[in-house]
Structures are given as C-alpha cells and as structure tokens.
C-alpha atoms as a PDB file:
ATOM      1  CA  UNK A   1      63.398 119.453 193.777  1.00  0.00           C
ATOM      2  CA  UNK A   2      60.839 121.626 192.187  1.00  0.00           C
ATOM      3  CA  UNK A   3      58.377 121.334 195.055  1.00  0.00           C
ATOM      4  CA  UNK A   4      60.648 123.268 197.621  1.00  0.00           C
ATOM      5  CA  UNK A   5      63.071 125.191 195.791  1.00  0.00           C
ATOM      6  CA  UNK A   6      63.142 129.134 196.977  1.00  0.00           C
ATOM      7  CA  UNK A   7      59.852 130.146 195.717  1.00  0.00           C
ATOM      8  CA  UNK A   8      58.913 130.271 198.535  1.00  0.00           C
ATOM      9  CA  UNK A   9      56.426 133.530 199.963  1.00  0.00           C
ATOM     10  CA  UNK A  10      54.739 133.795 203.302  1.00  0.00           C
ATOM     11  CA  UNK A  11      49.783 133.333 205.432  1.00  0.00           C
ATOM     12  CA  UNK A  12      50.143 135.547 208.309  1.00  0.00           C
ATOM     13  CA  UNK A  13      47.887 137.634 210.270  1.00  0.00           C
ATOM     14  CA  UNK A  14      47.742 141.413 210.048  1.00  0.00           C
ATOM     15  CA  UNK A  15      49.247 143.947 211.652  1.00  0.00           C
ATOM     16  CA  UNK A  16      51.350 147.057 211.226  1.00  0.00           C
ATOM     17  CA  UNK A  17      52.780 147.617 207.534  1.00  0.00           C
ATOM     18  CA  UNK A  18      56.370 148.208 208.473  1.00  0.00           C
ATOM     19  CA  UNK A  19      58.614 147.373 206.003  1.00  0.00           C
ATOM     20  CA  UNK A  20      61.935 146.173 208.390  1.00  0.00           C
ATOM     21  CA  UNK A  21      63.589 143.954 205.597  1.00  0.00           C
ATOM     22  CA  UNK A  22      65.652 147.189 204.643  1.00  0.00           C
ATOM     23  CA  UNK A  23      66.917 147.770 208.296  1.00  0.00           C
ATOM     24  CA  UNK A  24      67.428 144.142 209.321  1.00  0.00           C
ATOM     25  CA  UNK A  25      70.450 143.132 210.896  1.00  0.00           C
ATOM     26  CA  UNK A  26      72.622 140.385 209.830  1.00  0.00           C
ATOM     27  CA  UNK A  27      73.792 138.817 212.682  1.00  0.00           C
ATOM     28  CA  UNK A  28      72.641 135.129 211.543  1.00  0.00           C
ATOM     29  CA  UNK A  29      75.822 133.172 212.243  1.00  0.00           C
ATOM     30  CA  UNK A  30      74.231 131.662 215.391  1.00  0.00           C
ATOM     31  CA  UNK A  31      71.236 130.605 213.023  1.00  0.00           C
ATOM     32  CA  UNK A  32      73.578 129.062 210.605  1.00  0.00           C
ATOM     33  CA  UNK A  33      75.062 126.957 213.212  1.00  0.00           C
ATOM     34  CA  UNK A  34      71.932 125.567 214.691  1.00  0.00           C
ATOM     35  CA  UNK A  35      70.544 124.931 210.968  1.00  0.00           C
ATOM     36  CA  UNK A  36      73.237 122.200 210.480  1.00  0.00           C
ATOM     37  CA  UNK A  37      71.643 120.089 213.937  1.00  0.00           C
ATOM     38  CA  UNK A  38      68.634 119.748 211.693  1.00  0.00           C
ATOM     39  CA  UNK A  39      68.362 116.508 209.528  1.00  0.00           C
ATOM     40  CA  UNK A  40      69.950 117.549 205.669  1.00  0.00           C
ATOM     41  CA  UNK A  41      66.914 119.268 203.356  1.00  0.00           C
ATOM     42  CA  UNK A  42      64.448 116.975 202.232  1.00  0.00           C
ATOM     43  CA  UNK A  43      64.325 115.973 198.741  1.00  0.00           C
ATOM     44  CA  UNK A  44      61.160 113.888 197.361  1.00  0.00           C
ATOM     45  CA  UNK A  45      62.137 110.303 194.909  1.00  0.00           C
ATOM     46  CA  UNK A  46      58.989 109.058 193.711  1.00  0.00           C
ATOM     47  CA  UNK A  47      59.044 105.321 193.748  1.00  0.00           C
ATOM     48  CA  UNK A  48      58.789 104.387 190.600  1.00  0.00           C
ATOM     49  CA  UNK A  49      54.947 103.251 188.845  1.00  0.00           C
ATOM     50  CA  UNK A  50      54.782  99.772 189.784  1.00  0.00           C
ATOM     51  CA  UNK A  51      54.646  99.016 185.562  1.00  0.00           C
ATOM     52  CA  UNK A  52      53.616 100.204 182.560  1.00  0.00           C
ATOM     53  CA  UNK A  53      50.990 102.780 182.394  1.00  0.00           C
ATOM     54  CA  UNK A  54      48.717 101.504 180.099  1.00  0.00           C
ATOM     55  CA  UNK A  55      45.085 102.986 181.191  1.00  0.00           C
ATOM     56  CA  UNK A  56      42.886 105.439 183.111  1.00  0.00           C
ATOM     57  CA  UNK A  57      39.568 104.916 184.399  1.00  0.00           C
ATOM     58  CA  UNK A  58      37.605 108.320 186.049  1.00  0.00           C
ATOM     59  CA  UNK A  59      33.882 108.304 187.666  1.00  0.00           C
ATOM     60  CA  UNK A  60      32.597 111.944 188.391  1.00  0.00           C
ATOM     61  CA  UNK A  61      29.567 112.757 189.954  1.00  0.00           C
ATOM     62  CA  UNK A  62      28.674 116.293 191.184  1.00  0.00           C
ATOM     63  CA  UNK A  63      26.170 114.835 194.172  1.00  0.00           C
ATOM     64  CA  UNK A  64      22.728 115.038 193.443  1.00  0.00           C
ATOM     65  CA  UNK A  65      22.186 118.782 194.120  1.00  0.00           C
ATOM     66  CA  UNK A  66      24.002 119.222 190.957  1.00  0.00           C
ATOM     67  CA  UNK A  67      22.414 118.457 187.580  1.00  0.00           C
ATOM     68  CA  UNK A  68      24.256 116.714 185.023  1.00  0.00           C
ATOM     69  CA  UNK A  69      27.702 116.674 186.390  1.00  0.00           C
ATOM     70  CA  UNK A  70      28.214 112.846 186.151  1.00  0.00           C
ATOM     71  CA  UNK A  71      31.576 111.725 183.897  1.00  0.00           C
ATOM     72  CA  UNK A  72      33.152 108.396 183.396  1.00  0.00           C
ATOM     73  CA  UNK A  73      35.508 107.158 181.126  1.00  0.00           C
ATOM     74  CA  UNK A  74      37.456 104.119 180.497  1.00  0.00           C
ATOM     75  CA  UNK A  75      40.740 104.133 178.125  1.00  0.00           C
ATOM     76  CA  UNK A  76      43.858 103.367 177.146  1.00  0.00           C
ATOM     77  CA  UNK A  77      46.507 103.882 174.519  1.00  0.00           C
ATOM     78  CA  UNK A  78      44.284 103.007 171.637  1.00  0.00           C
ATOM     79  CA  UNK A  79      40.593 103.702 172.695  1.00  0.00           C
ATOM     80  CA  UNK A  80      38.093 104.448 174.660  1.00  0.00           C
ATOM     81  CA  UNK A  81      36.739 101.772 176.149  1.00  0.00           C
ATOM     82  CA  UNK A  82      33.706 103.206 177.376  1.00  0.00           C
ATOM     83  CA  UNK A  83      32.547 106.840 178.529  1.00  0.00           C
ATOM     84  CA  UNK A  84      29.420 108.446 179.467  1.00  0.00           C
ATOM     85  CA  UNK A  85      28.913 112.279 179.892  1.00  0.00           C
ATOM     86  CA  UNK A  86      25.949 114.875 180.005  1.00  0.00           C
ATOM     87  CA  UNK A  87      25.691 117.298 176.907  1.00  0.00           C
ATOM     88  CA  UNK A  88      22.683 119.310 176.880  1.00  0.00           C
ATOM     89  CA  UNK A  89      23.353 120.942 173.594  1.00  0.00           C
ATOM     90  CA  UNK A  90      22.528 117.663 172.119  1.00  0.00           C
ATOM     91  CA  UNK A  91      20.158 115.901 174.228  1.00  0.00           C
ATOM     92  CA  UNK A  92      17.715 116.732 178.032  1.00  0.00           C
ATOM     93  CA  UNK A  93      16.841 113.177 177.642  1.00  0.00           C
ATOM     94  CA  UNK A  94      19.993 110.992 179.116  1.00  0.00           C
ATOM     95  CA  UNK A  95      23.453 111.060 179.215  1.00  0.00           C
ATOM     96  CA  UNK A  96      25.517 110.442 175.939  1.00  0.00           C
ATOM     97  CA  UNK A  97      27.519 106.832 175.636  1.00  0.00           C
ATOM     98  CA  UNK A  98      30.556 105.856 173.799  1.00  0.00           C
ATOM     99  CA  UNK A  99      32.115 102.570 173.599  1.00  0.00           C
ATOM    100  CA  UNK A 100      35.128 101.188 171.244  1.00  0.00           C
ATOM    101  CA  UNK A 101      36.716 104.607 169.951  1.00  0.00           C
ATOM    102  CA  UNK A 102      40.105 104.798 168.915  1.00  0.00           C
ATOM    103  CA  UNK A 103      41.859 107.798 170.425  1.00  0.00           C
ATOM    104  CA  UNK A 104      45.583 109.427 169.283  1.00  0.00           C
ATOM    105  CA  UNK A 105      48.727 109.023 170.130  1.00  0.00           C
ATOM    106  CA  UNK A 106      48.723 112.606 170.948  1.00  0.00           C
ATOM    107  CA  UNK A 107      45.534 112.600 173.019  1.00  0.00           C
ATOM    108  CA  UNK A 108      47.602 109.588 175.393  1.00  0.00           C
ATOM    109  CA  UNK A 109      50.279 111.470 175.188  1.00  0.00           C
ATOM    110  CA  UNK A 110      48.753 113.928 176.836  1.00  0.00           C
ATOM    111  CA  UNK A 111      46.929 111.724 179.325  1.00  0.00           C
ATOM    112  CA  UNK A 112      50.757 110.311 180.416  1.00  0.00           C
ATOM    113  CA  UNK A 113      51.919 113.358 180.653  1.00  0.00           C
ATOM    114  CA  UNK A 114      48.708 114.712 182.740  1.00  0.00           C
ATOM    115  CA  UNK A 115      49.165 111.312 185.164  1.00  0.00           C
ATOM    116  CA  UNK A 116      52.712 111.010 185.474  1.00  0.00           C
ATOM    117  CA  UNK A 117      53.437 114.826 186.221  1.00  0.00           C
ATOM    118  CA  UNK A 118      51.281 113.967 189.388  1.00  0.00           C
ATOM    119  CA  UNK A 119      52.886 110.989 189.893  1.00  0.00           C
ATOM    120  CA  UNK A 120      56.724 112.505 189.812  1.00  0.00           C
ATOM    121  CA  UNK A 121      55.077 114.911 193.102  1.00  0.00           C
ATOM    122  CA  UNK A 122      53.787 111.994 194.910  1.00  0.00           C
ATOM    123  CA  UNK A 123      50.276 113.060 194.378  1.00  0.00           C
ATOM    124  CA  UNK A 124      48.789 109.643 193.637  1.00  0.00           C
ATOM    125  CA  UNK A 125      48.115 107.828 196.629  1.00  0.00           C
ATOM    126  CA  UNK A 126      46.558 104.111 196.363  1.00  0.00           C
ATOM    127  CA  UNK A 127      43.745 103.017 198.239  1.00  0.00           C
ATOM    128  CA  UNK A 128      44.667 100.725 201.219  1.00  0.00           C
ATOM    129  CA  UNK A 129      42.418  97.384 200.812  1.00  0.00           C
ATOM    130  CA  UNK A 130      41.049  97.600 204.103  1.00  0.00           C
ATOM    131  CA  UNK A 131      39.452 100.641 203.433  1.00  0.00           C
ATOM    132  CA  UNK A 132      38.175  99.805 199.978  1.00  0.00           C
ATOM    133  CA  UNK A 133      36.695  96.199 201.564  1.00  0.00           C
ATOM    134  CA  UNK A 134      35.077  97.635 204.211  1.00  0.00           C
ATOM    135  CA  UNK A 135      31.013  97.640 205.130  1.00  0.00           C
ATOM    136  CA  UNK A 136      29.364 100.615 204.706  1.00  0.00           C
ATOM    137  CA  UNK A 137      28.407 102.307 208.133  1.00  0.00           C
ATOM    138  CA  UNK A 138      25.692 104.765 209.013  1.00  0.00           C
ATOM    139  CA  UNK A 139      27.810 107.982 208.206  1.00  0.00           C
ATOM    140  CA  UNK A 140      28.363 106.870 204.669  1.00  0.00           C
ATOM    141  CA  UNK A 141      24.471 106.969 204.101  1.00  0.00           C
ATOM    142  CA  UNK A 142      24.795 110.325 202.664  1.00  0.00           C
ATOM    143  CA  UNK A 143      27.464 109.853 200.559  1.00  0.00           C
ATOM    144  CA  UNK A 144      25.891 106.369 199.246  1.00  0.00           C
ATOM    145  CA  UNK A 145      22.427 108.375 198.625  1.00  0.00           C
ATOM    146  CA  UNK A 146      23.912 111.040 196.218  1.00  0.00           C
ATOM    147  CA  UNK A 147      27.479 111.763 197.372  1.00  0.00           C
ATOM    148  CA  UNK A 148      29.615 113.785 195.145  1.00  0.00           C
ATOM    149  CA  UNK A 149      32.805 111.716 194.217  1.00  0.00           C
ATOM    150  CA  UNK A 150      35.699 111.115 192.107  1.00  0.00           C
ATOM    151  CA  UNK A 151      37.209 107.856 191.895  1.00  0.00           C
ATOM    152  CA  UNK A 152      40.446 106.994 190.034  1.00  0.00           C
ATOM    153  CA  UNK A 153      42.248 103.779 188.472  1.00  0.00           C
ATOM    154  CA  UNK A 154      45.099 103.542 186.980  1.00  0.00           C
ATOM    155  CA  UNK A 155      46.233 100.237 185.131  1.00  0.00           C
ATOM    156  CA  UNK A 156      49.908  98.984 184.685  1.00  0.00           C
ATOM    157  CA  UNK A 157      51.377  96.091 182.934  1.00  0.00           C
ATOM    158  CA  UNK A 158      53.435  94.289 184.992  1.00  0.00           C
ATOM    159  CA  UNK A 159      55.423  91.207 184.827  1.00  0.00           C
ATOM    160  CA  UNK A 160      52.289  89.371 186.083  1.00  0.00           C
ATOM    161  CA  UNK A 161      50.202  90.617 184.243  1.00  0.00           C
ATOM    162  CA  UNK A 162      47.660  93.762 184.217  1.00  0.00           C
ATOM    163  CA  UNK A 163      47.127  95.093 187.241  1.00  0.00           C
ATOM    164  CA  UNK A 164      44.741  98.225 188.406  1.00  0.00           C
ATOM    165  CA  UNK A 165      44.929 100.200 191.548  1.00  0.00           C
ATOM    166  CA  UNK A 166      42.346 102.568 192.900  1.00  0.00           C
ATOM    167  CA  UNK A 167      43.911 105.630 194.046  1.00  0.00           C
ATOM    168  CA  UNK A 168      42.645 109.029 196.055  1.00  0.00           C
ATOM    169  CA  UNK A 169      42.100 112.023 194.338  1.00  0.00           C
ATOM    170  CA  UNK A 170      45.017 113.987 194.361  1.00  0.00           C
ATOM    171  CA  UNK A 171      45.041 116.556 196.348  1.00  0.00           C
ATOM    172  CA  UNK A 172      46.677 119.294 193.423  1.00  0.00           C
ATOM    173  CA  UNK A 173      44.961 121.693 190.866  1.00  0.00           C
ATOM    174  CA  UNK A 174      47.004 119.948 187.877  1.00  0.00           C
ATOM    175  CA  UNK A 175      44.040 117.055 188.146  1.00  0.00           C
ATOM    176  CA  UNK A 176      41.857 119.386 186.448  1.00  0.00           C
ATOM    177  CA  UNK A 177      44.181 119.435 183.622  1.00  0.00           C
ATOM    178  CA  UNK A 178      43.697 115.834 183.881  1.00  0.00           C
ATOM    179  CA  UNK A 179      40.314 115.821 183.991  1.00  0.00           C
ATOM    180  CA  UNK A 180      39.745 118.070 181.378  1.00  0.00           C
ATOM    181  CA  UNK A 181      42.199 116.174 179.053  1.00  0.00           C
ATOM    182  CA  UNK A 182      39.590 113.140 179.343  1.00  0.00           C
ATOM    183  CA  UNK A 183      36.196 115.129 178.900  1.00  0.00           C
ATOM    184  CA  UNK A 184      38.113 116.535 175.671  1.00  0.00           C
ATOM    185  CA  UNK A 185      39.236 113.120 174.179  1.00  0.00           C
ATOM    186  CA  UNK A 186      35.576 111.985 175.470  1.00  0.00           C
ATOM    187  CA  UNK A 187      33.750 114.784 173.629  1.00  0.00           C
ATOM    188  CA  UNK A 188      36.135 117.202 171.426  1.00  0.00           C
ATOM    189  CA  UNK A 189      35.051 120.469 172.006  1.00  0.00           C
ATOM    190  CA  UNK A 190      38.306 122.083 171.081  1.00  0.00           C
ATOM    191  CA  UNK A 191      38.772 122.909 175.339  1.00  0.00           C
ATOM    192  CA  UNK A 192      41.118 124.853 176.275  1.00  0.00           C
ATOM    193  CA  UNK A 193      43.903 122.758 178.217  1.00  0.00           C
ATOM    194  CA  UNK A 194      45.674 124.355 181.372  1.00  0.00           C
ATOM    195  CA  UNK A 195      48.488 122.651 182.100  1.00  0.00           C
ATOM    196  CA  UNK A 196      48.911 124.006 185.286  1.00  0.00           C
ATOM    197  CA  UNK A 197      52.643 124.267 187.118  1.00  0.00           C
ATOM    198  CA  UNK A 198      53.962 122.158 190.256  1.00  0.00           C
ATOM    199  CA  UNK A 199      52.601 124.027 193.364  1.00  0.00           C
ATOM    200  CA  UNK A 200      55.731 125.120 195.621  1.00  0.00           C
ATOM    201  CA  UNK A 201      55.366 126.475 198.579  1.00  0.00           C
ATOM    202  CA  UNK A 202      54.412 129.759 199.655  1.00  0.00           C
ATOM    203  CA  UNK A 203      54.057 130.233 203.294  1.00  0.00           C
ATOM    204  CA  UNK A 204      54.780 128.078 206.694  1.00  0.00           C
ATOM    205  CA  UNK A 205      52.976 127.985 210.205  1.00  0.00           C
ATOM    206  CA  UNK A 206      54.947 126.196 212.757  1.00  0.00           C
ATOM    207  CA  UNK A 207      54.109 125.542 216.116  1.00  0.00           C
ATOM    208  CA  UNK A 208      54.605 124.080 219.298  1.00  0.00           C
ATOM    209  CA  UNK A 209      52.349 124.003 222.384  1.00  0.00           C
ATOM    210  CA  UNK A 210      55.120 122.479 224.833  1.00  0.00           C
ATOM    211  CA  UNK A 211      57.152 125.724 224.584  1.00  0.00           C
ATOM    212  CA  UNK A 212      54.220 128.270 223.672  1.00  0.00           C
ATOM    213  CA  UNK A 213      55.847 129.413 220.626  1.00  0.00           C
ATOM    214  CA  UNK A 214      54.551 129.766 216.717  1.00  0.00           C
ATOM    215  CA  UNK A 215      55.651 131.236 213.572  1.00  0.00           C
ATOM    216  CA  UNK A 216      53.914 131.933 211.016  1.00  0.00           C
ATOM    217  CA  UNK A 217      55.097 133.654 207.380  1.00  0.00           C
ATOM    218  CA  UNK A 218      52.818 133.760 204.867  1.00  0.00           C
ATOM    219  CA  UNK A 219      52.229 135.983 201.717  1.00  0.00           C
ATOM    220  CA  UNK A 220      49.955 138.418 201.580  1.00  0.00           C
ATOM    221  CA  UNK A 221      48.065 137.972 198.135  1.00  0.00           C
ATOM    222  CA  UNK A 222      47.608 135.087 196.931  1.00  0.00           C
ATOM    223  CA  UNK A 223      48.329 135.750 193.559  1.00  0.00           C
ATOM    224  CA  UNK A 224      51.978 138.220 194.613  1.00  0.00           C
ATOM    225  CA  UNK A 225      54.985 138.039 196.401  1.00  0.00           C
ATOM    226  CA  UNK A 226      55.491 141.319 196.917  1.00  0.00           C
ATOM    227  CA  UNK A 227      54.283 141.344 200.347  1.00  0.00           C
ATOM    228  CA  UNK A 228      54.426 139.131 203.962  1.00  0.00           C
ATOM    229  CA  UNK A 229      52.562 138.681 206.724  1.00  0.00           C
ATOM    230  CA  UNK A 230      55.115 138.028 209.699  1.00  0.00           C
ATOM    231  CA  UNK A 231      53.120 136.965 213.016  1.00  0.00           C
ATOM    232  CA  UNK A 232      54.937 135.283 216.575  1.00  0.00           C
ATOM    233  CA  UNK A 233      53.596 134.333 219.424  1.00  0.00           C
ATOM    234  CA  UNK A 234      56.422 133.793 221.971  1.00  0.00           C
ATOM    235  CA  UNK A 235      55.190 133.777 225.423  1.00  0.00           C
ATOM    236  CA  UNK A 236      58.835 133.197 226.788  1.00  0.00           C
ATOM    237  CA  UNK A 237      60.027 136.252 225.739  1.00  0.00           C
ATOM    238  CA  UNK A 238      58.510 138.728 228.307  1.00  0.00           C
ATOM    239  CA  UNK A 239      59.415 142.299 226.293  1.00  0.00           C
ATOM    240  CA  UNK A 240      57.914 140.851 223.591  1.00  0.00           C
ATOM    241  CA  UNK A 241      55.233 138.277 223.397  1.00  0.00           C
ATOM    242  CA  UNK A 242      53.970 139.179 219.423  1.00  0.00           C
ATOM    243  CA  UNK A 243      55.120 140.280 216.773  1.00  0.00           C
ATOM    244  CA  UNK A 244      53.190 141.020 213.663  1.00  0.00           C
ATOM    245  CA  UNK A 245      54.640 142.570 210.720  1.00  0.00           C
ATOM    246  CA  UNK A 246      54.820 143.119 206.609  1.00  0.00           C
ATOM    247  CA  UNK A 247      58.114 141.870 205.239  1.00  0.00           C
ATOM    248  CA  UNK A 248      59.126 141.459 201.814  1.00  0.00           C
ATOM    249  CA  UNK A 249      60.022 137.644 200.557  1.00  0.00           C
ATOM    250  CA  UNK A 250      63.736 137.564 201.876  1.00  0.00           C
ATOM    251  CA  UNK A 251      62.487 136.725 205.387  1.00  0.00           C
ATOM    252  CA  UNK A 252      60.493 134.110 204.486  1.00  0.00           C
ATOM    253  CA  UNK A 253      64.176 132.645 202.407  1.00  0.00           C
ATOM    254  CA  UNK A 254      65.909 133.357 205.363  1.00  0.00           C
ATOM    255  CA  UNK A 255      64.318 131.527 207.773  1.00  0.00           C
ATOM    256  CA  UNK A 256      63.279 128.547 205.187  1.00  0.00           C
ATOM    257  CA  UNK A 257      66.185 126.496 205.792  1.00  0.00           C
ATOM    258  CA  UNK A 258      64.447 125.704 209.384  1.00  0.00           C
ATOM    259  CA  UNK A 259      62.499 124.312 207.207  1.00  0.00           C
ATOM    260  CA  UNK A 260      63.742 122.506 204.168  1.00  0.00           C
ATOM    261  CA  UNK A 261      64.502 119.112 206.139  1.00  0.00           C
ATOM    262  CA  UNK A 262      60.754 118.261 206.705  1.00  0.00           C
ATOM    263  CA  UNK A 263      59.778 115.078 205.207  1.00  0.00           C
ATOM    264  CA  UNK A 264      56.881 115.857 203.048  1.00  0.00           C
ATOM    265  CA  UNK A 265      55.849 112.213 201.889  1.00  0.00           C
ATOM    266  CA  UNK A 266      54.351 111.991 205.440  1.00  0.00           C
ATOM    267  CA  UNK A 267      51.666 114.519 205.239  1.00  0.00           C
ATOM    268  CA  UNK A 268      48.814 114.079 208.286  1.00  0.00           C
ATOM    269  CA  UNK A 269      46.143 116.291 209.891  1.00  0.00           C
ATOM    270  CA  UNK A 270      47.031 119.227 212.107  1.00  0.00           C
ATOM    271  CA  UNK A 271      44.268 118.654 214.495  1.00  0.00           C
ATOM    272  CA  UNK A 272      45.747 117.741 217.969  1.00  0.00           C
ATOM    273  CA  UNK A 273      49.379 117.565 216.997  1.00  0.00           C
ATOM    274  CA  UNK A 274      51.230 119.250 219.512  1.00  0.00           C
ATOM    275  CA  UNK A 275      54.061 120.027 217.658  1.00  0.00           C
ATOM    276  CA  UNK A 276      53.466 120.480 213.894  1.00  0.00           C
ATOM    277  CA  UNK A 277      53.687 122.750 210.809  1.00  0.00           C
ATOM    278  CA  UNK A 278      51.608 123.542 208.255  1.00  0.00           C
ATOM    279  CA  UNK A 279      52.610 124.261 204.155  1.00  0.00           C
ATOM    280  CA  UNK A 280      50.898 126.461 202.244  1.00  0.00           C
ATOM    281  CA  UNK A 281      51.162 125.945 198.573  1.00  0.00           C
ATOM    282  CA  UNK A 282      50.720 128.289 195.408  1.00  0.00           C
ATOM    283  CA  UNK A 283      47.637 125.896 194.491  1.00  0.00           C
ATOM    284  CA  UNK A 284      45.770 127.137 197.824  1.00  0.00           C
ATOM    285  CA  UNK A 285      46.144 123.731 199.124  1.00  0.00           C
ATOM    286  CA  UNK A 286      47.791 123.260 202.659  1.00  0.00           C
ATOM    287  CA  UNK A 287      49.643 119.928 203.725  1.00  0.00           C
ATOM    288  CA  UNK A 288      50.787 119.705 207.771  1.00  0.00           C
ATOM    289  CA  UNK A 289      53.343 117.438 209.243  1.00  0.00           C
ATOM    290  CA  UNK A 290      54.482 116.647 212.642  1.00  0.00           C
ATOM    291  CA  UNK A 291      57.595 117.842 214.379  1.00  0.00           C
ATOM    292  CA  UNK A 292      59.806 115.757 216.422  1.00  0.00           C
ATOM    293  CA  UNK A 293      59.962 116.964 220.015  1.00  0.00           C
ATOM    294  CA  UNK A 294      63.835 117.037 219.313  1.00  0.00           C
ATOM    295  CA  UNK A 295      64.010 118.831 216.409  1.00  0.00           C
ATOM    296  CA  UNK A 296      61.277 121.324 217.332  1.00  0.00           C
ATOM    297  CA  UNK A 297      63.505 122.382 220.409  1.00  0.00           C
ATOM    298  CA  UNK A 298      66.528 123.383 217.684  1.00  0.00           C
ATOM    299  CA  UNK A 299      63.735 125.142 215.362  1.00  0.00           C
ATOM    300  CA  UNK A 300      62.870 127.028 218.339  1.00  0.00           C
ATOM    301  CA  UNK A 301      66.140 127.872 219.142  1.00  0.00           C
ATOM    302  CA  UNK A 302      66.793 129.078 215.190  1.00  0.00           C
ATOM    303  CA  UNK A 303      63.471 130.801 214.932  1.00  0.00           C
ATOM    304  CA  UNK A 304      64.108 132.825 218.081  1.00  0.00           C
ATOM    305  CA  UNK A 305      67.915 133.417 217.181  1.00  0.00           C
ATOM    306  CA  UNK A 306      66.812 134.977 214.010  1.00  0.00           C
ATOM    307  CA  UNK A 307      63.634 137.380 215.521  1.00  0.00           C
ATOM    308  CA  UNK A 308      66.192 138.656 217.885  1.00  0.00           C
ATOM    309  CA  UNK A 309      68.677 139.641 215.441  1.00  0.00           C
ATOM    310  CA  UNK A 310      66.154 140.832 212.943  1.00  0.00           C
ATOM    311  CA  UNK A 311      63.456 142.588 214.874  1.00  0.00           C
ATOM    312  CA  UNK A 312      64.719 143.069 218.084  1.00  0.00           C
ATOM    313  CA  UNK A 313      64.703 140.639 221.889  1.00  0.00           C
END
C-alpha cells in the first residue's frame, strides 16, 4: 500500500540539535516482541465504484469576497453538458456559458484517471442523505449568503440504471489536478497539469491522557527528510519527563511499526479523544484516529521500550 509504505519522516517541537541516530543502541528485541500483540499492519481495499463511471459534475464558488471565482461544469465521456466560468480576458460583463461540446477521449481519460486515483485512496466520501435533506439552520446563514463551496457528483451506470452520488471534497491536493483538468477541457488554455503523487505519511503524534504519555516524530521541513523533530512527554518516568531531540529518518522507521496497524478508513476529529493519534501527510494535510484503550497500553509499552534503549531511562 502506497499510502503507508516507509516514506515515512517525522512534526515535532524543537529542541536541542543532537544528532543520537549514530550512537543509538540496538537493543529492540523487547520492541519486536510487543509489536506482534498489535493487530497485523493495516492495508487500505477500496470498495469498488458502485458502476461505471460515466460523468462528473463540479460547482465552485470562491464566497463572495472573491471576484469571479465561480466554476461549474457538467460532462461525460462525450461532452460537456454544460459549464460556466469567469474569463476576464474576454468579457467584465458575465460569466462565459457552454452547453453541448464534444470533448476527447484523451481529455476523459484524463478526468478517470484524475477521479479514480482518488478513489483507489479512499478519498471520495458520499454524502449521507440525512445530511443532504436536512433544513437549513441559523449557522448556515453565512454560508447560504455567499459561502465559498465545492460540491461534487459523480455518475455511474449501474445495473439499474444511472445513478449520481454527491460526495465531500476530498480532503487531498491531487483534486486540484482534478479541478484543473475540468477548467482546461472547459476553456483550453494549454494549463499546465500537475498530477500530483499519493500523499504518504510523514510524521505521527500519539497520545494518551490515561497514562500521561505522547510521542510525537515529525520532520523538520516540510519539503526534506533530512531532519526530525523527536519530542516525549512521559510523566511516569521521573529521571526523565521530556525529551526533545533532532534525529535523522531511521527513528521515525523504527518506531513506525507501532504504527502500521491503525485503521485509516476511520479517520475522526482529535478534539476530546483521550487516546488518539494524529498523521501527518506529505500533502500538509493531517488525518487523526482513535486508539483502543487496549492497544494504546502495548504502544505505550513499545514506545517506552524503544526511548529507553535509544536515548536513555
């Protein structure tokens, strides 16, 4: 699995620049042992598109503090259905419409490939139907008078018939390649396509307020792996409470096996979870999960095992 392989770096928080990779000691066999109590490491099956992908629909809108950012577009292996889009080159007097206009098979190639890369990461997330079917309330006044949004369907062909789902926006840079793949077949321009790659992972902050203990590994800069921020708060351990330190990558792949079983279909906010880790991605997005009490007590166990072995009781 692409998404957690070992490219994995480390977020931390400051502290001395010692470099103790070099010096480490390799007394890990206790770690080892405790890794195999945790469940076997995670890998993510998408389920599979519930049929045919045979359209996209996208509506933009910048909010209304920003001019001329609305975008919609309606198509599907032969044409646009319908799009509208600003271009101020051409005109300060409306928005520019579209309807009926046959696309490529290269230009839906590239919108399949754009959709189902983020589907193969789990990235598309459908709309429950209560939410969708609910009244407006009085905090969605703002967002009804001039909200910035982006809305996404996709349409399948199934075996009874056509059927279109509303979906989230994913929550991964490769939906600008998306995006931008539909303002180009919209209104060539000759853009420049990134196709970005699948984030992976690139730092972890665990913790867990029952046993006062966190750990937290992240890289440095955000755009190297050269460097680590190592940071522990252990208030069980009396000599030493914290530890901050730089460390090169190989503690981060060390310790990430502590890590690899977490299911990360089941992503959910990290406010008021007691036990709970969060991923840090090469995309700059974050995703946190909760910990089961019983498992956490075995991470602990690992996390500490290793610290003491590595940088001292």
């Amino acid at each position: 699995m692409g998404l957690f392989s070992l490219l994995a770096g480390c977020i931390g928080q400051g502290g001395d620049d010692t470099d103790v990779t070099s010096t480490r000691r390799h007394k890990n066999d206790k770690v080892i042992e405790s890794v195999s109590e945790l469940p076997p490491a995670y890998v993510y099956t998408p389920d599979p598109m519930p049929g045919k992908f045979v359209g996209i629909k996208f509506e933009y809108s910048g909010g209304s503090m920003n001019f001329a950012t609305e975008f919609d577009i309606d198509v599907n292996p032969a044409e646009i259905v319908y799009t509208s889009f600003w271009d101020l080159d051409k005109t300060r007097d409306g928005m520019i419409t579209k309807e009926h206009v046959a696309i490529t098979e290269d230009q839906w190639a590239d919108v399949e490939k754009a959709v189902t890369d983020l589907w193969n990461s789990g990235k598309w997330q459908a709309i429950p139907e209560e939410i969708l079917n609910r009244k407006p309330s009085k905090s969605d006044e703002f967002e009804l008078d001039g909200g910035d949004y982006s809305r996404w369907y996709l349409t399948f062909e199934t075996d009874n018939g056509s059927k279109t789902i509303q979906y989230y926006n994913p929550s991964d840079r490769r939906v600008i390649t998306l995006s931008d793949v539909l303002k180009e077949i919209a209104d060539p321009k000759g853009r420049k396509i990134e196709w970005f790659e699948e984030p992976y992972v690139t730092g972890v902050y665990y913790w867990n307020n029952s046993s006062d203990y966190s750990f937290q590994c992240t890289r440095q800069d955000a755009d190297s792996d050269k460097s680590y921020n190592l940071f522990i708060h252990d208030k069980k351990n009396k000599d030493k409470q914290y530890i901050s330190k730089t460390v090169k990558k190989s503690v981060f792949e060390d310790v990430w096996p502590t890590f690899a079983w977490i299911d990360t279909s089941n992503a959910t906010s990290s406010f008021d979870l007691k036990i709970g880790v969060t991923f840090y991605y090469s995309d700059g997005t974050q995703r946190s999960f909760e910990i089961d009490k019983k498992y956490a007590a075995v991470m602990d166990d690992i996390l500490r095992q290793y610290t003491s072995d590595n940088f001292g009781s």
